[in-house]
N, C-alpha and C. Protein backbone atom coordinates (compact mmCIF):
# COMPACT_ATOMS: atom_id res chain seq x y z
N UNK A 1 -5.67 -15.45 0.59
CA UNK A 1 -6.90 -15.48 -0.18
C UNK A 1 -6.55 -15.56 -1.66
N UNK A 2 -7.33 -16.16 -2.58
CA UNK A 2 -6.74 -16.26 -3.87
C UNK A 2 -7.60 -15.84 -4.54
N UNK A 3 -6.85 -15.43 -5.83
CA UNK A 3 -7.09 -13.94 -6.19
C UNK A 3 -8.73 -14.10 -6.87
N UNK A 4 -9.14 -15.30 -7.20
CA UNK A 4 -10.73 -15.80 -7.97
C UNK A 4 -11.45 -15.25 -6.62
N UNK A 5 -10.95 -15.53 -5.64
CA UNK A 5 -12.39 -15.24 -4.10
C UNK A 5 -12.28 -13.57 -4.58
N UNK A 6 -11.11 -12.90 -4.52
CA UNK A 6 -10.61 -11.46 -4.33
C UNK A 6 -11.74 -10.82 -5.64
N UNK A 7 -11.78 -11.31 -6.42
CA UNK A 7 -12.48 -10.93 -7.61
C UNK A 7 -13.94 -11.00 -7.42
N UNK A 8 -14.27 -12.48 -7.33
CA UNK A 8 -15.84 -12.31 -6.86
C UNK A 8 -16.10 -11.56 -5.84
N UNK A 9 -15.62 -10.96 -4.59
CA UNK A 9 -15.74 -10.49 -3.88
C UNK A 9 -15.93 -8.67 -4.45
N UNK A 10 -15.29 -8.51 -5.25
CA UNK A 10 -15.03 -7.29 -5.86
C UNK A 10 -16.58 -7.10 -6.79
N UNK A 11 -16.49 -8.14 -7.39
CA UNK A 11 -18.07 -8.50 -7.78
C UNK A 11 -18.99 -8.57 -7.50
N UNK A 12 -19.61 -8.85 -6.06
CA UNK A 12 -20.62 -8.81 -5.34
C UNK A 12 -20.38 -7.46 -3.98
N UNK A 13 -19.84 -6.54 -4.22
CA UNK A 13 -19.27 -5.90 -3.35
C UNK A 13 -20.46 -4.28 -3.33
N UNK A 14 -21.48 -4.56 -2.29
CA UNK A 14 -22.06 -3.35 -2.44
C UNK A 14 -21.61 -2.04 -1.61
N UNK A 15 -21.03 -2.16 -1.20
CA UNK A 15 -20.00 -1.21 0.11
C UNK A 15 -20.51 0.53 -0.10
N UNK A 16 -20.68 0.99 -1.59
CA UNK A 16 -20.87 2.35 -1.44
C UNK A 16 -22.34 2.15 -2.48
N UNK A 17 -23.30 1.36 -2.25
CA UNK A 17 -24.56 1.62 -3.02
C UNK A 17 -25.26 2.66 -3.00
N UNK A 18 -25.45 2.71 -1.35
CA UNK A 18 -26.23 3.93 -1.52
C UNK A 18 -26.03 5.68 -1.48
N UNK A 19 -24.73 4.99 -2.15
CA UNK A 19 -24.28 6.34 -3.10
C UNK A 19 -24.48 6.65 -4.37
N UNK A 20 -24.95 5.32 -5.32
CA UNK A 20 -24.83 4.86 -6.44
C UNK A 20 -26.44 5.41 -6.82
N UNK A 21 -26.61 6.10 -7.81
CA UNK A 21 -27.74 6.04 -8.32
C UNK A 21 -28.29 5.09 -9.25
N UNK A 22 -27.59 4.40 -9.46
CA UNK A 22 -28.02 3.26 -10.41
C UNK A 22 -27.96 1.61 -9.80
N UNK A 23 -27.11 2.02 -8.54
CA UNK A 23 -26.63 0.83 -7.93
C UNK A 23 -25.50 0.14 -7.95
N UNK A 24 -24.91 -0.71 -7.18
CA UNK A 24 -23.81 -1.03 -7.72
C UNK A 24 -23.84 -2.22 -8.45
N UNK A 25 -22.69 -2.30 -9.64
CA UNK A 25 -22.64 -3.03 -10.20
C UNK A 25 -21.58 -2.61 -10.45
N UNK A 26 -20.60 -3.49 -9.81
CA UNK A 26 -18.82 -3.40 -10.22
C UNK A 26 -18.70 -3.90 -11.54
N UNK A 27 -17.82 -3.44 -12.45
CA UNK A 27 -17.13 -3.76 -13.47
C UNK A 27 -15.85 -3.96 -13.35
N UNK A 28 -14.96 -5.30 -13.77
CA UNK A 28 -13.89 -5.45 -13.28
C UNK A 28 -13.41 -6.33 -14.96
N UNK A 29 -12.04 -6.45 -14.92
CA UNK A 29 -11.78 -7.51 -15.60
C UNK A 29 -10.12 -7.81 -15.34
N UNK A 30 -9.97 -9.32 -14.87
CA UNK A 30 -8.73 -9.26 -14.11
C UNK A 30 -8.34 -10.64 -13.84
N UNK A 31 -7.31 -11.44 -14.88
CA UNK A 31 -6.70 -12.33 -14.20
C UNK A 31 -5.10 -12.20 -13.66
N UNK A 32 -4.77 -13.12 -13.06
CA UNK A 32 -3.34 -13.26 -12.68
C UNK A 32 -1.79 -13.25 -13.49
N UNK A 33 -2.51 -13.80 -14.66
CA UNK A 33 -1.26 -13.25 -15.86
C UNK A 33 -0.86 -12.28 -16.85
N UNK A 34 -2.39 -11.85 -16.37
CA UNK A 34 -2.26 -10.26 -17.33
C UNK A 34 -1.01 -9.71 -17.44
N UNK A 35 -0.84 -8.90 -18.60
CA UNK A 35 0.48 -8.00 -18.52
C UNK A 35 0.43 -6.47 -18.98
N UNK A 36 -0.77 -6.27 -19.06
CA UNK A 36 -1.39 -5.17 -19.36
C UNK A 36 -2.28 -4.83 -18.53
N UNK A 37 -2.43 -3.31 -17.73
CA UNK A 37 -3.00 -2.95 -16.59
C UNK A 37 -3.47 -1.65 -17.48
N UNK A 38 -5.12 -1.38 -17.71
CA UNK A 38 -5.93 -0.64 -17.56
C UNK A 38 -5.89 0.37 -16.27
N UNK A 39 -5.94 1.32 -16.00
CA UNK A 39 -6.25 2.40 -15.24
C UNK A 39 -6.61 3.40 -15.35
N UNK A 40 -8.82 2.95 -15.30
CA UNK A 40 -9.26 3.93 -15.71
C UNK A 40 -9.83 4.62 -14.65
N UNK A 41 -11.23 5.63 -14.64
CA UNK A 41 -11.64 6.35 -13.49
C UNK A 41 -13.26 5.65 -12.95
N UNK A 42 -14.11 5.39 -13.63
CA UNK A 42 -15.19 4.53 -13.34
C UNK A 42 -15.80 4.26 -14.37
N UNK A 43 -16.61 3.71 -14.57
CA UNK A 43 -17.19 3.03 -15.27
C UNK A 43 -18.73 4.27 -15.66
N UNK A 44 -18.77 4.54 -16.79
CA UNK A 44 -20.12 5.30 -17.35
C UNK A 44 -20.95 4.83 -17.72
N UNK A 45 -22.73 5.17 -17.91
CA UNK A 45 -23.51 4.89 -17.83
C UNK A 45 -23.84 3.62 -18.90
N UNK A 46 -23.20 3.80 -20.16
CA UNK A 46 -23.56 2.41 -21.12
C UNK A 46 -22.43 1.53 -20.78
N UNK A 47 -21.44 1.55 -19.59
CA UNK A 47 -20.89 0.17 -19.29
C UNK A 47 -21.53 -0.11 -18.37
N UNK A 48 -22.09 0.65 -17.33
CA UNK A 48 -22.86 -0.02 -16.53
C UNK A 48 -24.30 -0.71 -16.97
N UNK A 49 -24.36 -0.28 -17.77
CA UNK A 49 -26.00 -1.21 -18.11
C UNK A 49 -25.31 -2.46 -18.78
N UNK A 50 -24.20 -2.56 -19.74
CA UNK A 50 -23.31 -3.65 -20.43
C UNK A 50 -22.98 -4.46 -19.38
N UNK A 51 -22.21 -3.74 -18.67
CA UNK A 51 -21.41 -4.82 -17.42
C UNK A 51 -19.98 -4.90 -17.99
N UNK A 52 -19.27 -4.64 -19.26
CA UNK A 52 -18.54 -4.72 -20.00
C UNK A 52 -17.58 -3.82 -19.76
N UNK A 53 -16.44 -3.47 -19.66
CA UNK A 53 -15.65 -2.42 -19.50
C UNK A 53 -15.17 -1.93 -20.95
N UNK A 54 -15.01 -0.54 -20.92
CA UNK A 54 -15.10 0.20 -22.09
C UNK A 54 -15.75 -0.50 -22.89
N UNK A 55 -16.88 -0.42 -23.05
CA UNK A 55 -17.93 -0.59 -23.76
C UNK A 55 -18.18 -0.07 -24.52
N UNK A 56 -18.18 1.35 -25.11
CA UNK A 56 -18.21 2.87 -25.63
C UNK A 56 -17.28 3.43 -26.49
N UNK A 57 -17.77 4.76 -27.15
CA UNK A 57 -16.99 5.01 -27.91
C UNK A 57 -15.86 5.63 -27.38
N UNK A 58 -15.26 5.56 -25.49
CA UNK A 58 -14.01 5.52 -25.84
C UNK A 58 -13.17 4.22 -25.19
N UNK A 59 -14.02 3.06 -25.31
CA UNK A 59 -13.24 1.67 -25.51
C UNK A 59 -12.52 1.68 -27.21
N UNK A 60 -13.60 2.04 -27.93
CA UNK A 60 -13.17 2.34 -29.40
C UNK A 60 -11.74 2.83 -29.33
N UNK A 61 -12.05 3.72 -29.10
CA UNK A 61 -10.71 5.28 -29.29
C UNK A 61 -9.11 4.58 -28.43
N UNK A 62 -9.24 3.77 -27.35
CA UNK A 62 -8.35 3.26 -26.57
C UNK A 62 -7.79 1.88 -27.23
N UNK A 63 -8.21 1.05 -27.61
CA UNK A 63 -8.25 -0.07 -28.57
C UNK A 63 -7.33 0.54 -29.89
N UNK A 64 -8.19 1.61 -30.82
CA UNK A 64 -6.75 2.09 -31.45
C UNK A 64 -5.88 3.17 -31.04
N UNK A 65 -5.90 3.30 -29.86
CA UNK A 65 -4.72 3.88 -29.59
C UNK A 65 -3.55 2.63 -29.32
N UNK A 66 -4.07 1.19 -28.66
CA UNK A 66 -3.36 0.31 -28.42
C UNK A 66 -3.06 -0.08 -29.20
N UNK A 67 -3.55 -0.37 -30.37
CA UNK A 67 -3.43 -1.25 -31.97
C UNK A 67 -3.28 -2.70 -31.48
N UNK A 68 -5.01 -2.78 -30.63
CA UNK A 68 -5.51 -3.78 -30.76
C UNK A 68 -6.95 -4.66 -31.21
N UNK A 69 -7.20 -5.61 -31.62
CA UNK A 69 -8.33 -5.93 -31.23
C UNK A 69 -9.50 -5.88 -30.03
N UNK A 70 -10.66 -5.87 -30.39
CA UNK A 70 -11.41 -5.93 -29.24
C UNK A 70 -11.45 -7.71 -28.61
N UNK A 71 -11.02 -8.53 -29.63
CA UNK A 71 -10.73 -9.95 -29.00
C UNK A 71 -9.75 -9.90 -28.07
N UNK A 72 -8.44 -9.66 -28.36
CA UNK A 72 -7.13 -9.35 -27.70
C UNK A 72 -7.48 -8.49 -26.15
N UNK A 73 -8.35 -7.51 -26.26
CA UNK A 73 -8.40 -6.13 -25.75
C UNK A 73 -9.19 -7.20 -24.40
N UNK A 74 -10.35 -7.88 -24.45
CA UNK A 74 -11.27 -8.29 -23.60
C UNK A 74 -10.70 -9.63 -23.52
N UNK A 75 -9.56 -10.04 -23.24
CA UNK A 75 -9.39 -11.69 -23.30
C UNK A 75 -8.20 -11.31 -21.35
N UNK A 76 -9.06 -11.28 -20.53
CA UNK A 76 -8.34 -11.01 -19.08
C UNK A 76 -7.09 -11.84 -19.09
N UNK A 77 -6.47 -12.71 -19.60
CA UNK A 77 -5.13 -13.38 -19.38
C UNK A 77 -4.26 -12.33 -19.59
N UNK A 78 -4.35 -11.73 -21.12
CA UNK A 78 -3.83 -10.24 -20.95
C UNK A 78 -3.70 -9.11 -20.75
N UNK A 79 -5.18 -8.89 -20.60
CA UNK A 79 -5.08 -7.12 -19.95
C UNK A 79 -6.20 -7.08 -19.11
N UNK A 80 -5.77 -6.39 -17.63
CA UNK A 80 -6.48 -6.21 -16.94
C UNK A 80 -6.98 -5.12 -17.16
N UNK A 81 -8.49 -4.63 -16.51
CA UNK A 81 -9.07 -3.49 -16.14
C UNK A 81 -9.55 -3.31 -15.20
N UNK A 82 -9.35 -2.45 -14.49
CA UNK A 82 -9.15 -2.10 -13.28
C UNK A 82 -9.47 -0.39 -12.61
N UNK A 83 -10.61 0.01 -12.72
CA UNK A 83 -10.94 1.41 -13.04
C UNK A 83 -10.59 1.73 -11.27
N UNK A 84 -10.58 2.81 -11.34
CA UNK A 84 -10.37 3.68 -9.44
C UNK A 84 -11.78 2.98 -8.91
N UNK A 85 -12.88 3.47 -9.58
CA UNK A 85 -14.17 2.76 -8.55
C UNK A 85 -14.76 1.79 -9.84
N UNK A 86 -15.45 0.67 -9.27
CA UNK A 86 -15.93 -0.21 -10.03
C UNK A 86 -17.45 0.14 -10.71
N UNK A 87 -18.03 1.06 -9.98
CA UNK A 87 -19.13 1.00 -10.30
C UNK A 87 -19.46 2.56 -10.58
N UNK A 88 -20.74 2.88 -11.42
CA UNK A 88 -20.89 3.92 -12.50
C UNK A 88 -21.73 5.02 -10.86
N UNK A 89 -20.60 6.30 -10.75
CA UNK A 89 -20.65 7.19 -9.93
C UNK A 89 -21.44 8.05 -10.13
N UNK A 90 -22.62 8.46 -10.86
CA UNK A 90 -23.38 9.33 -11.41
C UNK A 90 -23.06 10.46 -12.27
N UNK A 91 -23.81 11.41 -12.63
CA UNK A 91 -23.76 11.99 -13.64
C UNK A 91 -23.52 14.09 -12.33
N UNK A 92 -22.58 14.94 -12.77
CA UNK A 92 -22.52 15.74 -12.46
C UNK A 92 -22.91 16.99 -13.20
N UNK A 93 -22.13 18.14 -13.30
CA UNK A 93 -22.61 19.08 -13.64
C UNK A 93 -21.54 19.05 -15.15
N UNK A 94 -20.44 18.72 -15.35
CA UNK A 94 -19.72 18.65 -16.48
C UNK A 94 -19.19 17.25 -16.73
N UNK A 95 -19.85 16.24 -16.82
CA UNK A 95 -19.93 14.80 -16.84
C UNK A 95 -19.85 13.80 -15.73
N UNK A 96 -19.51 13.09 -15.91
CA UNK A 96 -19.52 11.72 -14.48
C UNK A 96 -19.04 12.18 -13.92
N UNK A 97 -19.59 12.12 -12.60
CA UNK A 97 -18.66 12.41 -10.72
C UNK A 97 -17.22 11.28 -11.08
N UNK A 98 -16.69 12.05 -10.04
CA UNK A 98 -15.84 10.57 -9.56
C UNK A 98 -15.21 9.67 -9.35
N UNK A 99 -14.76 8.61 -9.31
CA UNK A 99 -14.76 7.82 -8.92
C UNK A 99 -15.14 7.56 -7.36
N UNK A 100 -16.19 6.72 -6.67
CA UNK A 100 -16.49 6.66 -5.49
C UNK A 100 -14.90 6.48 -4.48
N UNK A 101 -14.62 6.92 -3.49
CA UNK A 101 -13.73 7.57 -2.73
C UNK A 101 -13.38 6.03 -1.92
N UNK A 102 -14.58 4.73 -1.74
CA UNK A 102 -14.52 4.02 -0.70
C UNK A 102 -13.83 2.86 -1.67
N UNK A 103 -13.91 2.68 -2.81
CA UNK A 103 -13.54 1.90 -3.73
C UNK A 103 -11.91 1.23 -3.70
N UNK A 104 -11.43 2.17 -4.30
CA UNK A 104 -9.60 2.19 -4.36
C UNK A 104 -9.22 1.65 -2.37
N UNK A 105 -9.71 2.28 -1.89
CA UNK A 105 -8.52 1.94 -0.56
C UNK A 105 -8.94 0.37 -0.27
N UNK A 106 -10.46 0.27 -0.55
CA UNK A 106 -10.88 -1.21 0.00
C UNK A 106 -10.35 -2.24 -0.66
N UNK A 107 -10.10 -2.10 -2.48
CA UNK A 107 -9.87 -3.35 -2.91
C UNK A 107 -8.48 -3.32 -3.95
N UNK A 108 -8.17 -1.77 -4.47
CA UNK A 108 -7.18 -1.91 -4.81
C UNK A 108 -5.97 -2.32 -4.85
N UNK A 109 -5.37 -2.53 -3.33
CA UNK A 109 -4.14 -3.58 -3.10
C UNK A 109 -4.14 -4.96 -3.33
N UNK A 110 -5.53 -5.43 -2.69
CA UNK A 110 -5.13 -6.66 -2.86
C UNK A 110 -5.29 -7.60 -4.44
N UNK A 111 -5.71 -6.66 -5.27
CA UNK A 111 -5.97 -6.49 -6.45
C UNK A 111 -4.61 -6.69 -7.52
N UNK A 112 -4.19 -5.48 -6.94
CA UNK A 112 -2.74 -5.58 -8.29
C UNK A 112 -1.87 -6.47 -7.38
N UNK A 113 -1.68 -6.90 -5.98
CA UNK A 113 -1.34 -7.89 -5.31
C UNK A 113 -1.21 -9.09 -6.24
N UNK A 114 -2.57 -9.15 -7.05
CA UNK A 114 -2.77 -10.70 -7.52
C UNK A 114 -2.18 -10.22 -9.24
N UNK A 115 -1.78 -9.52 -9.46
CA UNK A 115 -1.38 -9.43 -10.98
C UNK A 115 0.38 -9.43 -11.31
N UNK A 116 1.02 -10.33 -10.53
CA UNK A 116 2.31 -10.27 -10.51
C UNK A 116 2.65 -10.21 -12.16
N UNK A 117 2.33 -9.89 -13.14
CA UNK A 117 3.12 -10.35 -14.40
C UNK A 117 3.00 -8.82 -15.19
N UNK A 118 2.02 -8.00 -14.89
CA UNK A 118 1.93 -6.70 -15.41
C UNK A 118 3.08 -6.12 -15.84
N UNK A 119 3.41 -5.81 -17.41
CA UNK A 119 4.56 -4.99 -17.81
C UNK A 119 4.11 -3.84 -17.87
N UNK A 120 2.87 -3.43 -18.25
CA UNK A 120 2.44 -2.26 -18.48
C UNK A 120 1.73 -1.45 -18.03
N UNK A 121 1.35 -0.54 -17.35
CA UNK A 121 0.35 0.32 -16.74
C UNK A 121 -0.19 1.33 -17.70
N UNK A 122 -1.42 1.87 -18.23
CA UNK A 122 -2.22 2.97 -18.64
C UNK A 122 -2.73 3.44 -17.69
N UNK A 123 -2.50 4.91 -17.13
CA UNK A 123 -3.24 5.41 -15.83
C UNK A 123 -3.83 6.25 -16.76
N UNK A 124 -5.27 6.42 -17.29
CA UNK A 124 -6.31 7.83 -17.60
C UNK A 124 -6.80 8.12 -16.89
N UNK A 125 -6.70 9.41 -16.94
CA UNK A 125 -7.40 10.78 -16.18
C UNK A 125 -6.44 10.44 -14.73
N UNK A 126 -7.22 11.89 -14.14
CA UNK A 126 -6.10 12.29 -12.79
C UNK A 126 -6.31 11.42 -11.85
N UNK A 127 -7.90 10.40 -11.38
CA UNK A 127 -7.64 9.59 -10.57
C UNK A 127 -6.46 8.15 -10.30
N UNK A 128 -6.32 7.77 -11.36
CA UNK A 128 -5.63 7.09 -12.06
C UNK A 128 -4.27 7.13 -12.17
N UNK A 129 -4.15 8.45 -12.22
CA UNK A 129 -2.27 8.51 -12.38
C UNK A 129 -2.03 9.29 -11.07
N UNK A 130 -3.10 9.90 -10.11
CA UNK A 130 -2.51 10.00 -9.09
C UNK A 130 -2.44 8.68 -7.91
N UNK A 131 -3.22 7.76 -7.75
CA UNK A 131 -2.54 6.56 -7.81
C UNK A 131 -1.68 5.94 -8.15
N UNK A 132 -1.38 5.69 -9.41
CA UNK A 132 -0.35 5.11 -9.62
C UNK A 132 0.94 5.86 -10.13
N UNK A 133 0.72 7.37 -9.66
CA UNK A 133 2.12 7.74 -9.89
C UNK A 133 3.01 8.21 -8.13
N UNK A 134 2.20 9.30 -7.72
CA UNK A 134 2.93 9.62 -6.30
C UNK A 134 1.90 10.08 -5.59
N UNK A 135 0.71 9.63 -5.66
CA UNK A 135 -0.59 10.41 -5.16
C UNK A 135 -1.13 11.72 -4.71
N UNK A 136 -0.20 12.69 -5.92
CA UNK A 136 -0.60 13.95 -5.96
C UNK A 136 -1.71 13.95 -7.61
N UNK A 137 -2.54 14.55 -6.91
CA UNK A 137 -3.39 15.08 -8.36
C UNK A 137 -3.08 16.05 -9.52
N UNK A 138 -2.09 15.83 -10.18
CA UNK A 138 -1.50 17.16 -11.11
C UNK A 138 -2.60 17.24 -12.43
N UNK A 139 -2.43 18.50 -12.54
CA UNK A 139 -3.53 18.50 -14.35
C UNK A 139 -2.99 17.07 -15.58
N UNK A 140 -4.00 16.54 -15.94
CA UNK A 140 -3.99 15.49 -17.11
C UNK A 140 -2.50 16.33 -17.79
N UNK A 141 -2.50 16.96 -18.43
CA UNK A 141 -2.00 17.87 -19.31
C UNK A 141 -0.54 17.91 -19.30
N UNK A 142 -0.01 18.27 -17.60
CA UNK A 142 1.08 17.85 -17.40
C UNK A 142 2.11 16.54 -17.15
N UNK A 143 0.69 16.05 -16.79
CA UNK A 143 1.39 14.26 -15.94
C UNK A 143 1.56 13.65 -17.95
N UNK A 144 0.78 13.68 -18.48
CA UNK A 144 0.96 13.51 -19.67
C UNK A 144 1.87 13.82 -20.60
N UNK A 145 1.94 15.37 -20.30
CA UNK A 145 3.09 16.08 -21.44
C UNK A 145 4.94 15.01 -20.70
N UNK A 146 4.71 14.59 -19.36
CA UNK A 146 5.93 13.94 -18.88
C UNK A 146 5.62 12.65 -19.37
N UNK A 147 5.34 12.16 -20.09
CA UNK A 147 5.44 10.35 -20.67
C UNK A 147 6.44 9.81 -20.17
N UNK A 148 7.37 10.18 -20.62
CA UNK A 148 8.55 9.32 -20.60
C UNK A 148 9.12 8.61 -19.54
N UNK A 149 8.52 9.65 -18.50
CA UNK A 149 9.53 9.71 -16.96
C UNK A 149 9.10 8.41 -16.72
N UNK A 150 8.29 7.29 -16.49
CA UNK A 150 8.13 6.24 -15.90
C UNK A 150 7.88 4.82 -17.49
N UNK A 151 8.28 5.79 -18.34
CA UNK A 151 8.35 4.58 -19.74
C UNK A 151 9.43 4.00 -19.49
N UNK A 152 9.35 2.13 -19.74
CA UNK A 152 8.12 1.95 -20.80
C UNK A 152 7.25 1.36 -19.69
N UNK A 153 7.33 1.34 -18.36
CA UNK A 153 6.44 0.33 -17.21
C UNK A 153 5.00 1.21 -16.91
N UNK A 154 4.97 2.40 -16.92
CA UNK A 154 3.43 3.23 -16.76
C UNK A 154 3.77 4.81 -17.64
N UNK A 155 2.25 4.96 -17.70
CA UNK A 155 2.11 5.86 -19.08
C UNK A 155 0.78 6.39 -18.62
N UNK A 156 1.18 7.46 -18.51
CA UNK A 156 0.15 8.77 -17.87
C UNK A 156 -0.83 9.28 -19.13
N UNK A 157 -2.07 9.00 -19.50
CA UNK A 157 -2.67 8.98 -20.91
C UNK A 157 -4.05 10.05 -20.71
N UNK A 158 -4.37 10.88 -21.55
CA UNK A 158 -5.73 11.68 -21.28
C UNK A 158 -6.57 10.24 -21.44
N UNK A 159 -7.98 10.71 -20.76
CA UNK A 159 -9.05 9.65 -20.70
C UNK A 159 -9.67 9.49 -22.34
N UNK A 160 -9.67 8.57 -23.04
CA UNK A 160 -10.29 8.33 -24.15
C UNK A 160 -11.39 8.69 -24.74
N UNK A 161 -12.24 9.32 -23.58
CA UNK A 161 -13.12 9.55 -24.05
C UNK A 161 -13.66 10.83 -25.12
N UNK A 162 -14.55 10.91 -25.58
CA UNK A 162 -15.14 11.62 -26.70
C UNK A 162 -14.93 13.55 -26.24
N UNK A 163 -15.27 13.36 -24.78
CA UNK A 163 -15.29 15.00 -24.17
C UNK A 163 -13.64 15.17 -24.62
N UNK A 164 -12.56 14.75 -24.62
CA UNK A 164 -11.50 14.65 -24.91
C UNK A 164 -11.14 15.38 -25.92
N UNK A 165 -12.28 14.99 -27.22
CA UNK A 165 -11.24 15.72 -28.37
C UNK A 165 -10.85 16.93 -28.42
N UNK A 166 -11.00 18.40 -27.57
CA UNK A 166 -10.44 19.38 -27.61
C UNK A 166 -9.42 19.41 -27.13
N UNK A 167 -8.72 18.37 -25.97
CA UNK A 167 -7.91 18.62 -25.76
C UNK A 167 -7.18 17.88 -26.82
N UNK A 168 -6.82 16.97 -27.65
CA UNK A 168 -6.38 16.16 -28.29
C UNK A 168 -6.19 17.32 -29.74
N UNK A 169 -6.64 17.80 -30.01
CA UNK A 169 -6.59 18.93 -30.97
C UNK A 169 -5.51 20.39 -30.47
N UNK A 170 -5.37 20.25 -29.43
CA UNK A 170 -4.40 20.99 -28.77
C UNK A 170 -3.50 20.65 -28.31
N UNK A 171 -3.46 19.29 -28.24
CA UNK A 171 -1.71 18.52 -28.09
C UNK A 171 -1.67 17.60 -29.12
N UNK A 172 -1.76 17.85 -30.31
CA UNK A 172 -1.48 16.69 -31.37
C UNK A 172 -0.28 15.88 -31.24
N UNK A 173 0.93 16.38 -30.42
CA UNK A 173 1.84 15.48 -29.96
C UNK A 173 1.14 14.44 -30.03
N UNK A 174 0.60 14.15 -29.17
CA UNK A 174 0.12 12.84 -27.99
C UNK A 174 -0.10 11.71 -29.03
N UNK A 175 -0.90 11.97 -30.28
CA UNK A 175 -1.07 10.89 -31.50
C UNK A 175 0.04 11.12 -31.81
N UNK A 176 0.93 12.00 -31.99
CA UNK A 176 1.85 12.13 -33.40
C UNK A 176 2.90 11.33 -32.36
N UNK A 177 3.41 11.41 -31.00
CA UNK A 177 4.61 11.01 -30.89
C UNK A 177 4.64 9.86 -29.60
N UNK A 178 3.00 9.71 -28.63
CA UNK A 178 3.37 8.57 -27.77
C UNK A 178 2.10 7.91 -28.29
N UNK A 179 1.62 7.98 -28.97
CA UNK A 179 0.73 6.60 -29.30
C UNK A 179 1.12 5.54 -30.06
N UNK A 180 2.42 6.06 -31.02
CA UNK A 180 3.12 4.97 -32.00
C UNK A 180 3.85 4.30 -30.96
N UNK A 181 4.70 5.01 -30.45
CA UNK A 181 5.08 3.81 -29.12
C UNK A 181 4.69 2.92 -28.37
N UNK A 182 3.51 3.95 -27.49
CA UNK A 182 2.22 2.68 -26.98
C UNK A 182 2.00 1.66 -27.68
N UNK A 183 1.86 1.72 -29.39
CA UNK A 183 1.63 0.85 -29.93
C UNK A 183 2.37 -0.59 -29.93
N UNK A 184 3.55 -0.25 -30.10
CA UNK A 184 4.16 -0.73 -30.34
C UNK A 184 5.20 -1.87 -29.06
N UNK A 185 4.82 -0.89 -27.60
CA UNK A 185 4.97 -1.19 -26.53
C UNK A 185 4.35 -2.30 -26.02
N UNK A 186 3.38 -2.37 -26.53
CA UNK A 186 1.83 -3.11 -25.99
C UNK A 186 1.85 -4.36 -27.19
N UNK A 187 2.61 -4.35 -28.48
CA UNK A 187 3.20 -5.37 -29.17
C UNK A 187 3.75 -5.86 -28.55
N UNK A 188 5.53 -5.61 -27.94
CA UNK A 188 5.78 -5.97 -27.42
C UNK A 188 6.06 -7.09 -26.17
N UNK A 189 4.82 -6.72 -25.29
CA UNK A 189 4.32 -6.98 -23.99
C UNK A 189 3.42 -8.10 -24.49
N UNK A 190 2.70 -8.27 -25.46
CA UNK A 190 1.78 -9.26 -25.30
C UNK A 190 2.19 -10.32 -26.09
N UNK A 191 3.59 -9.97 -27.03
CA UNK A 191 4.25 -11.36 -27.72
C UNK A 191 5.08 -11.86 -26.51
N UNK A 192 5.29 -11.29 -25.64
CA UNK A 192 5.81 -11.87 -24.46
C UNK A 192 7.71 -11.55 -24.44
């Protein structure tokens, strides 16, 4: 199957709707030469009305952590996105549920299947890096404070988002000593 069917398919894919309070509406962004792999947890309420991935203020916050453009950032030849569930999981008691559970096993393989060129992985938050690290769920905190162990090919990152900044105020490492790298990593990778 090639990987354009694999995508629309991912796109029209209602499999866990009526779980969805809003419905589904996958958010994806993903071609075959990418070399940059997004790995986020789902998609929140103003990307799902966008359709846009990181849409929000922490597409903002992730963009300069990459020290990139939002042209660069949204141009799929180079960076994929690729969240655990595609579509926006509702709202809980201390922010978004989730990621829907039926998501990842159904389409995730055949997915990074089609991205043979990926140098880089960003796994945020614990769904994310317990996937793509050994599929144990460890605290953000720790899988993070270990960067290095799988640099420079994947990079265990707190989620960008805004609920974030306390922890980010309590590990000032994280700006002060792996974001200049990231930066610079992700230079790297996309001059080829």
């Amino acid at each position: 199957m090639s990987f354009s069917t694999v995508i629309q398919q991912v796109r029209d894919c209602t499999l866990c709707q009526h779980h969805l309070p809003l419905g589904a509406r996958p958010v994806v962004q993903a071609h075959p030469s990418a070399r940059i792999l997004i790995a986020g947890q789902a998609p929140g309420r103003k990307v799902h009305a966008r359709g846009i991935p990181f849409a929000d203020a922490s597409g903002e916050r992730l963009r300069e952590w990459m020290g990139i453009s939002p042209e660069v950032f949204y141009d799929a030849s180079k960076i994929a996105i690729l969240p655990m569930g595609f579509c926006y999981p509702g709202t809980g008691k201390s922010g978004d549920l989730p990621p829907r559970p039926e998501c990842a096993p159904t389409w995730r393989a055949p997915l990074l299947a089609g991205l043979p060129n990926i140098q880089l992985t960003l796994a945020l938050g614990q769904y994310a890096q317990a996937y793509h690290f050994d599929g144990k769920r460890l605290p953000v905190s720790d899988r993070v404070a270990d960067w290095q162990a799988h640099w420079p090919k994947l990079l265990a990152m707190p989620h960008p988002s805004p609920r974030n900044n306390l922890w980010l105020r309590r590990h000032p490492w994280f700006e002060e000593q792996v974001i200049p790298r990231l930066r610079q990593r992700v230079a790297e990778v996309l001059a080829g």
